[in-house]
PDB file of N, CA and C in Angstrom:
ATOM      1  N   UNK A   1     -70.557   3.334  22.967  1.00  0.00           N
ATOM      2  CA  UNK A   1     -71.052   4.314  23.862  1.00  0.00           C
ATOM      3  C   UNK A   1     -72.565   4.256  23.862  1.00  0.00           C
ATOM      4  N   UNK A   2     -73.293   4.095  24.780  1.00  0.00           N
ATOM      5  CA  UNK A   2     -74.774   4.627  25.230  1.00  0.00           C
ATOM      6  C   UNK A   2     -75.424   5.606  24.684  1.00  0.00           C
ATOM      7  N   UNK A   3     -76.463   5.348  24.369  1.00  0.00           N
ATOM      8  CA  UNK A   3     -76.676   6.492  23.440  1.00  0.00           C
ATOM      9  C   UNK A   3     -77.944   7.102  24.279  1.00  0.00           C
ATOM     10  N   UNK A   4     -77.853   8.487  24.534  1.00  0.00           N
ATOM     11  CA  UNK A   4     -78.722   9.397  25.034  1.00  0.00           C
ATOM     12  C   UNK A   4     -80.173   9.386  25.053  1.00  0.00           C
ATOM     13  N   UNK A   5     -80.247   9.101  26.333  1.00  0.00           N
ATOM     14  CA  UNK A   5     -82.553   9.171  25.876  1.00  0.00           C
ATOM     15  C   UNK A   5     -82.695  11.013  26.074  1.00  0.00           C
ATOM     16  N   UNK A   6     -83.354  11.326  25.184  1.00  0.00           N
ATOM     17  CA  UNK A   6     -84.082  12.451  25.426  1.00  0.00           C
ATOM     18  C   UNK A   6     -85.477  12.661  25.559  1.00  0.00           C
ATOM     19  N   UNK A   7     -85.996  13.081  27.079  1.00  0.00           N
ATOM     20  CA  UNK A   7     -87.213  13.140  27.839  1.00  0.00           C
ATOM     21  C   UNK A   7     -88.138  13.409  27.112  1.00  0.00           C
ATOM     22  N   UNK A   8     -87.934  15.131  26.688  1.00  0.00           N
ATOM     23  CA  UNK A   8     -88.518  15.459  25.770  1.00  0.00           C
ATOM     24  C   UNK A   8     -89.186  15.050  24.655  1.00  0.00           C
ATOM     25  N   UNK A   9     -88.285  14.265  23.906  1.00  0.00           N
ATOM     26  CA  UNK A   9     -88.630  13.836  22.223  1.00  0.00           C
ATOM     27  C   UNK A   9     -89.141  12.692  22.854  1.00  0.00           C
ATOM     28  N   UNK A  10     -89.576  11.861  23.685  1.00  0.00           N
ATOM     29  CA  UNK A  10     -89.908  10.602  24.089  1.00  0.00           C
ATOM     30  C   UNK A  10     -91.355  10.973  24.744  1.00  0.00           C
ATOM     31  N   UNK A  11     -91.752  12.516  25.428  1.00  0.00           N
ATOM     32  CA  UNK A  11     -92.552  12.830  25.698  1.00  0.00           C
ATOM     33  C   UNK A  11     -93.684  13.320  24.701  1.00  0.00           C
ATOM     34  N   UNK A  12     -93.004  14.274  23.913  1.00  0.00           N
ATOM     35  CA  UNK A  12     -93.356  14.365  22.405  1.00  0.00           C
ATOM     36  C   UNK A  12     -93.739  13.393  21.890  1.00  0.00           C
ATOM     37  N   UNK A  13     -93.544  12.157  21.208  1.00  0.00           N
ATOM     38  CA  UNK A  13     -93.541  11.122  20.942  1.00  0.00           C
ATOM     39  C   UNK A  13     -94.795  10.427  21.024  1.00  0.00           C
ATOM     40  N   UNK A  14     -94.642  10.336  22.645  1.00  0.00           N
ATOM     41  CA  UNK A  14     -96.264  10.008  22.987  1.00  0.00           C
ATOM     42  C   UNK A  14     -97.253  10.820  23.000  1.00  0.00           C
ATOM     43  N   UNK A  15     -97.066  11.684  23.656  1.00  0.00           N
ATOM     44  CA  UNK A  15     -98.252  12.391  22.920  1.00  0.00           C
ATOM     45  C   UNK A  15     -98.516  12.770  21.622  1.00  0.00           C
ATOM     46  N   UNK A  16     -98.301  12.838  20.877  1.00  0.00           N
ATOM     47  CA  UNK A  16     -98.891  12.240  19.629  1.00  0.00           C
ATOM     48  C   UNK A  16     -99.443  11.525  19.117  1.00  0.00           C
ATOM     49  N   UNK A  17     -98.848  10.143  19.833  1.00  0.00           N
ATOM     50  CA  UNK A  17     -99.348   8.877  19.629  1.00  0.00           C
ATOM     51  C   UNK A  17    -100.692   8.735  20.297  1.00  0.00           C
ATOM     52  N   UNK A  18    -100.864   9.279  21.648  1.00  0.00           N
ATOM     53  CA  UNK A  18    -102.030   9.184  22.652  1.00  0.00           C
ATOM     54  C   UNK A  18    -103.257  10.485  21.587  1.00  0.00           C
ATOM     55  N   UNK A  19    -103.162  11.426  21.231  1.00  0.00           N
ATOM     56  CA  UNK A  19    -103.789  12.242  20.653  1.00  0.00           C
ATOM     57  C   UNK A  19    -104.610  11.687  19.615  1.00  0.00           C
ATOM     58  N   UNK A  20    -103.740  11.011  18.583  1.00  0.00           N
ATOM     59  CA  UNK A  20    -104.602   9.908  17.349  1.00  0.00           C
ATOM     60  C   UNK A  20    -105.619   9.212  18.240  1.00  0.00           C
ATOM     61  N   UNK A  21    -105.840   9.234  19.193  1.00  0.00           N
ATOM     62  CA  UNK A  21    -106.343   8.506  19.897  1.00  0.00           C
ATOM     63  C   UNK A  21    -108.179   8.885  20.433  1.00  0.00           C
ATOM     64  N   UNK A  22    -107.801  10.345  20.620  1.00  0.00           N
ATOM     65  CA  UNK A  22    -108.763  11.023  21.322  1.00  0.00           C
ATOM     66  C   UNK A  22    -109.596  11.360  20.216  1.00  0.00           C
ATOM     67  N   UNK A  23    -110.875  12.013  20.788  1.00  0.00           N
ATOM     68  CA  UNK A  23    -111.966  12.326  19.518  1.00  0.00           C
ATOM     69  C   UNK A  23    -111.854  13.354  19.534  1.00  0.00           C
ATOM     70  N   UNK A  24    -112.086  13.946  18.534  1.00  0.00           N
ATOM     71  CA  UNK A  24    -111.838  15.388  18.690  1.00  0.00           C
ATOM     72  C   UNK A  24    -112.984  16.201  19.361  1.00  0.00           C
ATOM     73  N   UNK A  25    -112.433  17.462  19.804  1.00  0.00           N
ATOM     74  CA  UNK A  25    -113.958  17.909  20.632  1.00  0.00           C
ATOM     75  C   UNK A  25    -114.832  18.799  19.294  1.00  0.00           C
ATOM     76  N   UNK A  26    -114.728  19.258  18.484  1.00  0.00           N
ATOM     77  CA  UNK A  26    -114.995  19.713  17.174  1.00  0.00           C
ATOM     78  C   UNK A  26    -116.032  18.694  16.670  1.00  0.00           C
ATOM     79  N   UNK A  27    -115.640  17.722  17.082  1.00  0.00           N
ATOM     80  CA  UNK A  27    -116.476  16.441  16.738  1.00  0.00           C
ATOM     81  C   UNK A  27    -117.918  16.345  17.291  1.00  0.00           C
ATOM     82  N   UNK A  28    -117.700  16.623  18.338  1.00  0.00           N
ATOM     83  CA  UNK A  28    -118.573  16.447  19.681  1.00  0.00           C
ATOM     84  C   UNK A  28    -119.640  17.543  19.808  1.00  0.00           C
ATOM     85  N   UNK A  29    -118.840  18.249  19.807  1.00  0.00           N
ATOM     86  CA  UNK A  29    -119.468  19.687  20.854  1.00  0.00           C
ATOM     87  C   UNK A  29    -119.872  20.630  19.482  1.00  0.00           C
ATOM     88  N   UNK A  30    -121.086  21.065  19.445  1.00  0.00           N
ATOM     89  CA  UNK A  30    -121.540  22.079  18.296  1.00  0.00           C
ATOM     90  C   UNK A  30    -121.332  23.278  18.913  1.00  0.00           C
ATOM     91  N   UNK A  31    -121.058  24.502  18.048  1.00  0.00           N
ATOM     92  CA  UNK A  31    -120.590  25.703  18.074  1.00  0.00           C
ATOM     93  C   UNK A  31    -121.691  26.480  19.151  1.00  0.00           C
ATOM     94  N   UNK A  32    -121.100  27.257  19.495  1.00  0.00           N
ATOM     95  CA  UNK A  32    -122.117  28.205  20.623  1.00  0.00           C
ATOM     96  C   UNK A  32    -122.904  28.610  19.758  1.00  0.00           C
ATOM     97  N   UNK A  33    -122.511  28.876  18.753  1.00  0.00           N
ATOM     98  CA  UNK A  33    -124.072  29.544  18.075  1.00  0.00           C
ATOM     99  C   UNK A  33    -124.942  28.753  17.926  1.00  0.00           C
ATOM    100  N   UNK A  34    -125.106  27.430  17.036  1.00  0.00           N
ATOM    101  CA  UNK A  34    -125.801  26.273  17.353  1.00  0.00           C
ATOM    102  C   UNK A  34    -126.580  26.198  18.493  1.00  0.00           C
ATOM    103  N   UNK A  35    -126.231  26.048  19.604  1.00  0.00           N
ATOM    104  CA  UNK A  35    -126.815  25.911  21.241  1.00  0.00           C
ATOM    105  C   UNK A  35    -127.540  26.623  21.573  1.00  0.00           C
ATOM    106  N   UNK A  36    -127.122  28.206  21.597  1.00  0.00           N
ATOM    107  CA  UNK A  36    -128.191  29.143  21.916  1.00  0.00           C
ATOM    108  C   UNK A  36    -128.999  29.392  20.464  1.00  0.00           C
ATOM    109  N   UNK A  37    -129.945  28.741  20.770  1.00  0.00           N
ATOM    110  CA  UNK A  37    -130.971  29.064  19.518  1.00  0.00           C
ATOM    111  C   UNK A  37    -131.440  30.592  19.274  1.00  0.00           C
ATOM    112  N   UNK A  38    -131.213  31.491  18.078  1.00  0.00           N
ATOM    113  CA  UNK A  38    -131.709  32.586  17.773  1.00  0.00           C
ATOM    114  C   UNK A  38    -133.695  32.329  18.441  1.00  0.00           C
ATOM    115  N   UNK A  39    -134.051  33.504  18.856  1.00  0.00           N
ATOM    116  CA  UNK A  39    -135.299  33.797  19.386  1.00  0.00           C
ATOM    117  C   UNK A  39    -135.874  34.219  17.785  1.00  0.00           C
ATOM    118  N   UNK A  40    -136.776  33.743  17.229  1.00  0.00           N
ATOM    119  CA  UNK A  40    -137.819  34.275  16.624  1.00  0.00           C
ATOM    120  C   UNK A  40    -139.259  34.921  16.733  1.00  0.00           C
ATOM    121  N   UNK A  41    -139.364  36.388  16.051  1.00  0.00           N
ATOM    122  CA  UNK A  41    -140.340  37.138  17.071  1.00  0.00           C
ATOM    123  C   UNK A  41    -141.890  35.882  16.910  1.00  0.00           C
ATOM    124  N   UNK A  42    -142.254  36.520  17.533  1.00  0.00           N
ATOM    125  CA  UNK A  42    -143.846  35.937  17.927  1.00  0.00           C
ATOM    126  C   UNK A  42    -144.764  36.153  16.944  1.00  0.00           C
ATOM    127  N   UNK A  43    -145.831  35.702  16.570  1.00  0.00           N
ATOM    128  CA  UNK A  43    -146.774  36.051  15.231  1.00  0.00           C
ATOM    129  C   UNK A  43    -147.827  36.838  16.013  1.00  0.00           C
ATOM    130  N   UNK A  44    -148.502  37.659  15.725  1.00  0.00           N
ATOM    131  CA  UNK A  44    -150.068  37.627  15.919  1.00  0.00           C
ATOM    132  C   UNK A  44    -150.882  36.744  16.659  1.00  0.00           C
ATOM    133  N   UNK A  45    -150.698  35.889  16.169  1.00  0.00           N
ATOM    134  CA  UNK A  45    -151.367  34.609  16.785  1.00  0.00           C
ATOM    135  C   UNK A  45    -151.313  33.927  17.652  1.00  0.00           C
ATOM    136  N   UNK A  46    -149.492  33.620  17.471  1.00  0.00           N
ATOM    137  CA  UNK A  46    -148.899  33.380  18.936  1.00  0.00           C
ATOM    138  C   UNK A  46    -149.072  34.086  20.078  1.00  0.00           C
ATOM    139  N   UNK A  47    -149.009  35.221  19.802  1.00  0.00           N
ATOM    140  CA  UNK A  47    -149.227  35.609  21.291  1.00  0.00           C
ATOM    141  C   UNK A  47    -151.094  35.882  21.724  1.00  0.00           C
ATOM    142  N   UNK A  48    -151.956  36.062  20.615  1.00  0.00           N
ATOM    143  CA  UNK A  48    -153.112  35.901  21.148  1.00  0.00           C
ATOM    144  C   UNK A  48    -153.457  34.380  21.761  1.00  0.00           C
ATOM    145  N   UNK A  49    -152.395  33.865  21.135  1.00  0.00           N
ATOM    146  CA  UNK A  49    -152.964  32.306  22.227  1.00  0.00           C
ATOM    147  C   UNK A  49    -152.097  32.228  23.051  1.00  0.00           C
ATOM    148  N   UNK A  50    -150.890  32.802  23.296  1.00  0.00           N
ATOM    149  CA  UNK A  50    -150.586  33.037  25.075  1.00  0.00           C
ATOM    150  C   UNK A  50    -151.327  34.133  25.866  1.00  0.00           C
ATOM    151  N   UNK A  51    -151.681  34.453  25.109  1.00  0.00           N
ATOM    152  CA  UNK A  51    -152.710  35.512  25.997  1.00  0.00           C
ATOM    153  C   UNK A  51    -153.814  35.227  26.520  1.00  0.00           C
ATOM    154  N   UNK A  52    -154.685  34.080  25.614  1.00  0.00           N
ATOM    155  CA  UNK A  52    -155.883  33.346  26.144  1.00  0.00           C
ATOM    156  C   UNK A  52    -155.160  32.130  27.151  1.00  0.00           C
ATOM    157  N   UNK A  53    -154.124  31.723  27.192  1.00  0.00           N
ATOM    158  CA  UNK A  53    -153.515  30.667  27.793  1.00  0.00           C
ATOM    159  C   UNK A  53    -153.190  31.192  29.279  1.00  0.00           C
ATOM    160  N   UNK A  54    -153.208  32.829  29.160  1.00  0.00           N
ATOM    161  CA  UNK A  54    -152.860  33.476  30.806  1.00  0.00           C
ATOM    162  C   UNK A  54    -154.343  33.712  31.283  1.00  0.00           C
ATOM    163  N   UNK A  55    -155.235  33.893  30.275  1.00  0.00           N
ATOM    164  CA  UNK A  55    -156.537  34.100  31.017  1.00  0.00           C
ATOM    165  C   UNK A  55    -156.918  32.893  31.540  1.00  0.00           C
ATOM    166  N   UNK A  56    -157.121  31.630  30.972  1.00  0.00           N
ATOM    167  CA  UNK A  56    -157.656  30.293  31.317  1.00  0.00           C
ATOM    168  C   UNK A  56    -157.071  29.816  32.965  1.00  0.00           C
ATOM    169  N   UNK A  57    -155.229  30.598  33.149  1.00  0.00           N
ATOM    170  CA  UNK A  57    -154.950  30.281  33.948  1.00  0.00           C
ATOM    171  C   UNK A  57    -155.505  30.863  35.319  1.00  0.00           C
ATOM    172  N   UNK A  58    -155.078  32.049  35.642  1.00  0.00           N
ATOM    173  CA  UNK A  58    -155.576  32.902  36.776  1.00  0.00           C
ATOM    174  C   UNK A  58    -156.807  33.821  36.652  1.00  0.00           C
ATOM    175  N   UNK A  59    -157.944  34.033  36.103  1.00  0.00           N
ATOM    176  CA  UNK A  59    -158.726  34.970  35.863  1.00  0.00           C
ATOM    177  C   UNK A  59    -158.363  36.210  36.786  1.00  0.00           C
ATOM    178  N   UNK A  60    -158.235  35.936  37.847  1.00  0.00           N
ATOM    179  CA  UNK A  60    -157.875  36.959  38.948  1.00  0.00           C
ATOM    180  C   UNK A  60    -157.432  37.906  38.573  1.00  0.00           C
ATOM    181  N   UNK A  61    -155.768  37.872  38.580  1.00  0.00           N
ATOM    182  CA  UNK A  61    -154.774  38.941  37.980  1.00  0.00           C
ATOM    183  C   UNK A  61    -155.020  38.497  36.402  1.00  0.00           C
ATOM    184  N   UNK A  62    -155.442  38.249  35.851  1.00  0.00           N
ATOM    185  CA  UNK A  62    -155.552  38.680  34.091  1.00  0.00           C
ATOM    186  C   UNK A  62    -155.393  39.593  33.981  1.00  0.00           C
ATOM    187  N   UNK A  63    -156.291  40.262  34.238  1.00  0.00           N
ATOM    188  CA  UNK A  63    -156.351  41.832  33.653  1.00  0.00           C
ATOM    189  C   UNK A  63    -155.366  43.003  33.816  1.00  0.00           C
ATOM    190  N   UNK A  64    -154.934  42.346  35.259  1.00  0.00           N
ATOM    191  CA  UNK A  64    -154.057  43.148  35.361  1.00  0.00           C
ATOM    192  C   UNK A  64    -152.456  42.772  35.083  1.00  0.00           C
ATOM    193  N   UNK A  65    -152.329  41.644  34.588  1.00  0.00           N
ATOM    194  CA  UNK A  65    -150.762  41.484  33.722  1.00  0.00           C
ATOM    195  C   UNK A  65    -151.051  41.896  32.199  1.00  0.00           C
ATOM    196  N   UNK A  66    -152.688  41.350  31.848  1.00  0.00           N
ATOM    197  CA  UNK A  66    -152.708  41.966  30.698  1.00  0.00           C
ATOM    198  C   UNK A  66    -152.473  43.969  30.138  1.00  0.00           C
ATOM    199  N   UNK A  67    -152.816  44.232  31.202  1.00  0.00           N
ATOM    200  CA  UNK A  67    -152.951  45.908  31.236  1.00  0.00           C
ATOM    201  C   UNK A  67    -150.926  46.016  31.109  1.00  0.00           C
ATOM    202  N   UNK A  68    -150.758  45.130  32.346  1.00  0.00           N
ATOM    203  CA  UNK A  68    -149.061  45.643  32.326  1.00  0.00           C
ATOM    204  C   UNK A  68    -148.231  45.411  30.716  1.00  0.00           C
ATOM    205  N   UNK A  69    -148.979  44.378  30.158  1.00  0.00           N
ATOM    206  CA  UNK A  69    -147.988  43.751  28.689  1.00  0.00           C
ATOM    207  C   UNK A  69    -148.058  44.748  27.913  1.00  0.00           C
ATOM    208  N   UNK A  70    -149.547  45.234  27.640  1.00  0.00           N
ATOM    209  CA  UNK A  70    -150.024  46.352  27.251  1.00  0.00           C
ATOM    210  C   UNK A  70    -148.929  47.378  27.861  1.00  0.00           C
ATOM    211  N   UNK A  71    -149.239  47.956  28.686  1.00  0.00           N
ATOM    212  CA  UNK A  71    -148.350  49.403  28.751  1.00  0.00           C
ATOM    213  C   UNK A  71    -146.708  49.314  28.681  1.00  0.00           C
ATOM    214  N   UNK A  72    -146.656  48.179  29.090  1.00  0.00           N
ATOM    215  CA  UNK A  72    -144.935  47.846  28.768  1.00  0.00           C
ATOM    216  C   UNK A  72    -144.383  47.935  27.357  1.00  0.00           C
ATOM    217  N   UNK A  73    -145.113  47.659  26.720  1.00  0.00           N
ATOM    218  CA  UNK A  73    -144.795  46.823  25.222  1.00  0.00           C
ATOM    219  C   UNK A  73    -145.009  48.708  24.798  1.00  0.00           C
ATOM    220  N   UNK A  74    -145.651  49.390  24.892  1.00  0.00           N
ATOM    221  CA  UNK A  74    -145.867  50.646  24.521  1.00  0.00           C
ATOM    222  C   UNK A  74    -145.256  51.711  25.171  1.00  0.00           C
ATOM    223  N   UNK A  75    -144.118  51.213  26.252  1.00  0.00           N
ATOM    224  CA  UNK A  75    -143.411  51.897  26.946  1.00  0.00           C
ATOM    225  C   UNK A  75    -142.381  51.620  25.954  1.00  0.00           C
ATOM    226  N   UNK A  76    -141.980  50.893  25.237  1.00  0.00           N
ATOM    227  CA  UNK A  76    -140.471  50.394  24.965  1.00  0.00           C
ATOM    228  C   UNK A  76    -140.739  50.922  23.543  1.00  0.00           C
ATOM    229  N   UNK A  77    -141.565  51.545  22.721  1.00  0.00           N
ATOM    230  CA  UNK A  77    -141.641  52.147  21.430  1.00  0.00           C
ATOM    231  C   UNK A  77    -140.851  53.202  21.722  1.00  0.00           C
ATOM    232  N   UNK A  78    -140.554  53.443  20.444  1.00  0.00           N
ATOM    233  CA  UNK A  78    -139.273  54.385  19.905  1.00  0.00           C
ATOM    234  C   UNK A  78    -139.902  55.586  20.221  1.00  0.00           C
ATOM    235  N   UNK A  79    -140.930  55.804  19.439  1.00  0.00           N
ATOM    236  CA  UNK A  79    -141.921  56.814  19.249  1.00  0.00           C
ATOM    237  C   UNK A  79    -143.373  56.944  19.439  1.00  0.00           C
ATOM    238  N   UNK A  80    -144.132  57.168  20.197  1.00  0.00           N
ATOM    239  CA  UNK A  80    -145.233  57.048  20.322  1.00  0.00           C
ATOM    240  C   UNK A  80    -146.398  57.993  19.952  1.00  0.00           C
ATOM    241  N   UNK A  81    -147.160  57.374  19.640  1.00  0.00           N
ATOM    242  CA  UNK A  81    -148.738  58.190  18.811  1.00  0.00           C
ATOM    243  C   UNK A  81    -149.752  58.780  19.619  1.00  0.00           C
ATOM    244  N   UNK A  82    -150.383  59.702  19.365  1.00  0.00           N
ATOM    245  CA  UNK A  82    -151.193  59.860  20.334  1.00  0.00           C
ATOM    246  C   UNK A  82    -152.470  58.722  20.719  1.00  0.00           C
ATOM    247  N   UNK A  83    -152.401  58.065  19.866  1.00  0.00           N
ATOM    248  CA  UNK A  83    -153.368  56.608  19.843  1.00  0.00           C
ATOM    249  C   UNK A  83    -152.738  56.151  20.848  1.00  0.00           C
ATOM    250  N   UNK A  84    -151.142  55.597  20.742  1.00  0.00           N
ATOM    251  CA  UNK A  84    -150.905  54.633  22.194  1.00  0.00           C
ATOM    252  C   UNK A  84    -151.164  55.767  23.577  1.00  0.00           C
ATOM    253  N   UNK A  85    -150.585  57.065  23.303  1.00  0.00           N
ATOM    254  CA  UNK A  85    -150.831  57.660  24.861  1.00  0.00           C
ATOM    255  C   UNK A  85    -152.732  57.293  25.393  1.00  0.00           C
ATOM    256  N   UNK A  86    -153.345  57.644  24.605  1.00  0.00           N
ATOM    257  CA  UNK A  86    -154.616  57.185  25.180  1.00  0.00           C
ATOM    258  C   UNK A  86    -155.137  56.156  25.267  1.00  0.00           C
ATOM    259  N   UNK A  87    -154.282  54.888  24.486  1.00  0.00           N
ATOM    260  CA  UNK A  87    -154.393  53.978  25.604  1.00  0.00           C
ATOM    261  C   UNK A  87    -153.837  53.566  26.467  1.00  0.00           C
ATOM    262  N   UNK A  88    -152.541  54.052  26.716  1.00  0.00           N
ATOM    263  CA  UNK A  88    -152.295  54.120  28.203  1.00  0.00           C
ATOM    264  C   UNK A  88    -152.946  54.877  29.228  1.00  0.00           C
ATOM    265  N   UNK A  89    -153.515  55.985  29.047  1.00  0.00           N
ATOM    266  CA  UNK A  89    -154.554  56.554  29.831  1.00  0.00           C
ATOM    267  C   UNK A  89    -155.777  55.467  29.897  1.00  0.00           C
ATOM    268  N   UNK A  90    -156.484  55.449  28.942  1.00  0.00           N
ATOM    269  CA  UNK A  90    -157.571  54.196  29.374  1.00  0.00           C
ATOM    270  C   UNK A  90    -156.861  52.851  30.276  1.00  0.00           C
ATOM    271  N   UNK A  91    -155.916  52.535  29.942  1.00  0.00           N
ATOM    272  CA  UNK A  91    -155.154  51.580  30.820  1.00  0.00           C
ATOM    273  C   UNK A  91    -155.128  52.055  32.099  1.00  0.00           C
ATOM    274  N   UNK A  92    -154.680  53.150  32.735  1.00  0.00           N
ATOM    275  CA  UNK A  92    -154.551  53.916  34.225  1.00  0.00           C
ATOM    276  C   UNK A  92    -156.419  54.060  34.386  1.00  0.00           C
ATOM    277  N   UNK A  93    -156.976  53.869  33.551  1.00  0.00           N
ATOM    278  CA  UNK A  93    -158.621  54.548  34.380  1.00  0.00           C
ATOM    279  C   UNK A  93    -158.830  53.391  34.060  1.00  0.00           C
ATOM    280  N   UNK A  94    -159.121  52.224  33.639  1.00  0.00           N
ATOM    281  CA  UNK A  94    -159.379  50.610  33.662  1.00  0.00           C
ATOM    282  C   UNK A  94    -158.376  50.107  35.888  1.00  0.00           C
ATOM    283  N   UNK A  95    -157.661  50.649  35.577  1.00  0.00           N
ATOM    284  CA  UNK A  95    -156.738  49.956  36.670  1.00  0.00           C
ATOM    285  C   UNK A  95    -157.424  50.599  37.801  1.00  0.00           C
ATOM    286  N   UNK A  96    -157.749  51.974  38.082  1.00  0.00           N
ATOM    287  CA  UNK A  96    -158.193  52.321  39.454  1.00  0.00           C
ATOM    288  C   UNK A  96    -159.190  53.624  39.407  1.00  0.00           C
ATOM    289  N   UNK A  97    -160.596  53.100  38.644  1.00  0.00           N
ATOM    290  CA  UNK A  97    -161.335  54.242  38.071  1.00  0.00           C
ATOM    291  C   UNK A  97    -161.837  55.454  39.610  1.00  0.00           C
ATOM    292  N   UNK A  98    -161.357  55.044  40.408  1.00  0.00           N
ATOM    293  CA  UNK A  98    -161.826  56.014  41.655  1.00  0.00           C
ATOM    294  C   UNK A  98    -160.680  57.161  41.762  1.00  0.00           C
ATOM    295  N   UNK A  99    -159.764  56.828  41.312  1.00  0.00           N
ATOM    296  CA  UNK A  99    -158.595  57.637  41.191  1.00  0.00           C
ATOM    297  C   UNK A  99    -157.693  57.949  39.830  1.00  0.00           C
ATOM    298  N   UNK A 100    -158.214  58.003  39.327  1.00  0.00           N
ATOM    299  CA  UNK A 100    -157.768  57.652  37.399  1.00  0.00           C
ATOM    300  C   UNK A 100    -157.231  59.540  37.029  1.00  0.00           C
ATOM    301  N   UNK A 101    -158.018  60.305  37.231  1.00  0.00           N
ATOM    302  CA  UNK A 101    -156.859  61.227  36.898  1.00  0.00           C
ATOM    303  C   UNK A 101    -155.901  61.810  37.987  1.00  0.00           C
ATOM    304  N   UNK A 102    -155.623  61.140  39.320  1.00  0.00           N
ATOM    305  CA  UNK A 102    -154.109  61.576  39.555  1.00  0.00           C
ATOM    306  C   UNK A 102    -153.227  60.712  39.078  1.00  0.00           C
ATOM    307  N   UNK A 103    -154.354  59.272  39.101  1.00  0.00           N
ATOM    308  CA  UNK A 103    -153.052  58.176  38.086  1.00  0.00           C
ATOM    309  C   UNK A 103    -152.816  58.536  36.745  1.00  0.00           C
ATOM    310  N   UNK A 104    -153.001  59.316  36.244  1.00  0.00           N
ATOM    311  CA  UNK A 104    -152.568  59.703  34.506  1.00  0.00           C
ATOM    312  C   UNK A 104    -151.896  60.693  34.708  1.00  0.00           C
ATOM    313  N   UNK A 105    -152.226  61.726  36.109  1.00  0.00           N
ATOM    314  CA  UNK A 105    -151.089  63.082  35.791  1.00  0.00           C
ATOM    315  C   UNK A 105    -150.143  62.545  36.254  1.00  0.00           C
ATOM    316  N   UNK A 106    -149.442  61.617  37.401  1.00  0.00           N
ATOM    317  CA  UNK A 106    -148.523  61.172  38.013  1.00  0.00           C
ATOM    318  C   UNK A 106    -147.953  60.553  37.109  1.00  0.00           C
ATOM    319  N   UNK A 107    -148.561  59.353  36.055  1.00  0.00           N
ATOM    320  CA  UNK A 107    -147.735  58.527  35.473  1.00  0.00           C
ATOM    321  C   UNK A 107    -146.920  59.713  34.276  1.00  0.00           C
ATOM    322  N   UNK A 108    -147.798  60.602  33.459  1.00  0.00           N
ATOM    323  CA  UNK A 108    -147.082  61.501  32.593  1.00  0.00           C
ATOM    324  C   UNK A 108    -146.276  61.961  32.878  1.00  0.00           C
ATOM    325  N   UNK A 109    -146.332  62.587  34.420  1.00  0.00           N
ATOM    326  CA  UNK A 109    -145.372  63.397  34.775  1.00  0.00           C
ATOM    327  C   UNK A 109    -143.810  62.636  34.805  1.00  0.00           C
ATOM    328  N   UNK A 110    -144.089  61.338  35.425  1.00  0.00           N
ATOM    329  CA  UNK A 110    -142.997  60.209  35.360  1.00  0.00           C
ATOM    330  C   UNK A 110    -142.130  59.925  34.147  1.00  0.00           C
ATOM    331  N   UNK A 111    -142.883  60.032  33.158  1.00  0.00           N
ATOM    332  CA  UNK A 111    -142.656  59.349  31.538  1.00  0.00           C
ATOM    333  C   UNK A 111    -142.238  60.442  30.680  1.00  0.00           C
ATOM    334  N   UNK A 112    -142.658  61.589  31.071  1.00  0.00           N
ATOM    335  CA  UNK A 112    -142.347  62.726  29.803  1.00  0.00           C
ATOM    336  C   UNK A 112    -140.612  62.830  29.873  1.00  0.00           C
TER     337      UNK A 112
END
C-alpha cells in the first residue's frame, strides 16, 4: 500500500530547513533603545558657544531669539524668583522700550 504524504509535516519540514538558513534579525537590527540615542543636557559652555554661533550667523534677529531663549527657558521653571520675573521685565523693555510698560502689564496679566 502507498504510503500517505502529509502536506503539512512536509511543509513543516521545510521550513525549518529554509530558517537555518536565514540570519537572524536580532543579529542585524540593534534594539530601539540603541537607535534613538538618549539626549544629554547641554554644559554651560555648550550652549554659550551655540549662542555665539547664532550671533555670528544673523546679527539681525540675535537679539531677539536670544531674548525669546531667555524668556522661554524661564517660562518653563517650576518656580520662579523674583530675580527671573525682572528679567523678564527687562526682557519686555529691551524688546520695545517705547511701549515697555503695557508690554509687562499685558504679559503678567497673561502668565499669572
Amino acid at each position: 500500500m502507498a504510503k500517505r504524504k502529509n502536506p503539512l509535516k512536509d511543509l513543516d519540514d521545510f521550513l525549518k530547513q529554509e530558517a537555518t538558513s536565514f540570519v537572524k534579525p536580532d543579529a542585524t537590527e540593534k534594539p530601539a533603545e540603541s537607535i534613538t540615542s538618549e539626549r544629554t543636557p547641554l554644559t554651560a559652555d555648550e550652549i554659550i558657544e551655540a549662542i555665539g554661533q547664532l550671533a555670528s550667523k544673523d546679527q539681525e534677529t540675535y537679539r531677539k531669539e536670544l531674548f525669546l531663549i531667555i524668556k522661554t527657558s524661564l517660562e518653563r521653571l517650576d518656580h520662579s524668583s523674583a530675580d527671573d520675573k525682572m528679567l523678564i521685565n527687562t526682557l519686555l523693555y529691551l524688546q520695545d522700550k517705547n511701549n515697555w510698560k503695557e508690554n509687562i502689564k499685558t504679559y503678567w496679566s497673561e502668565h499669572s
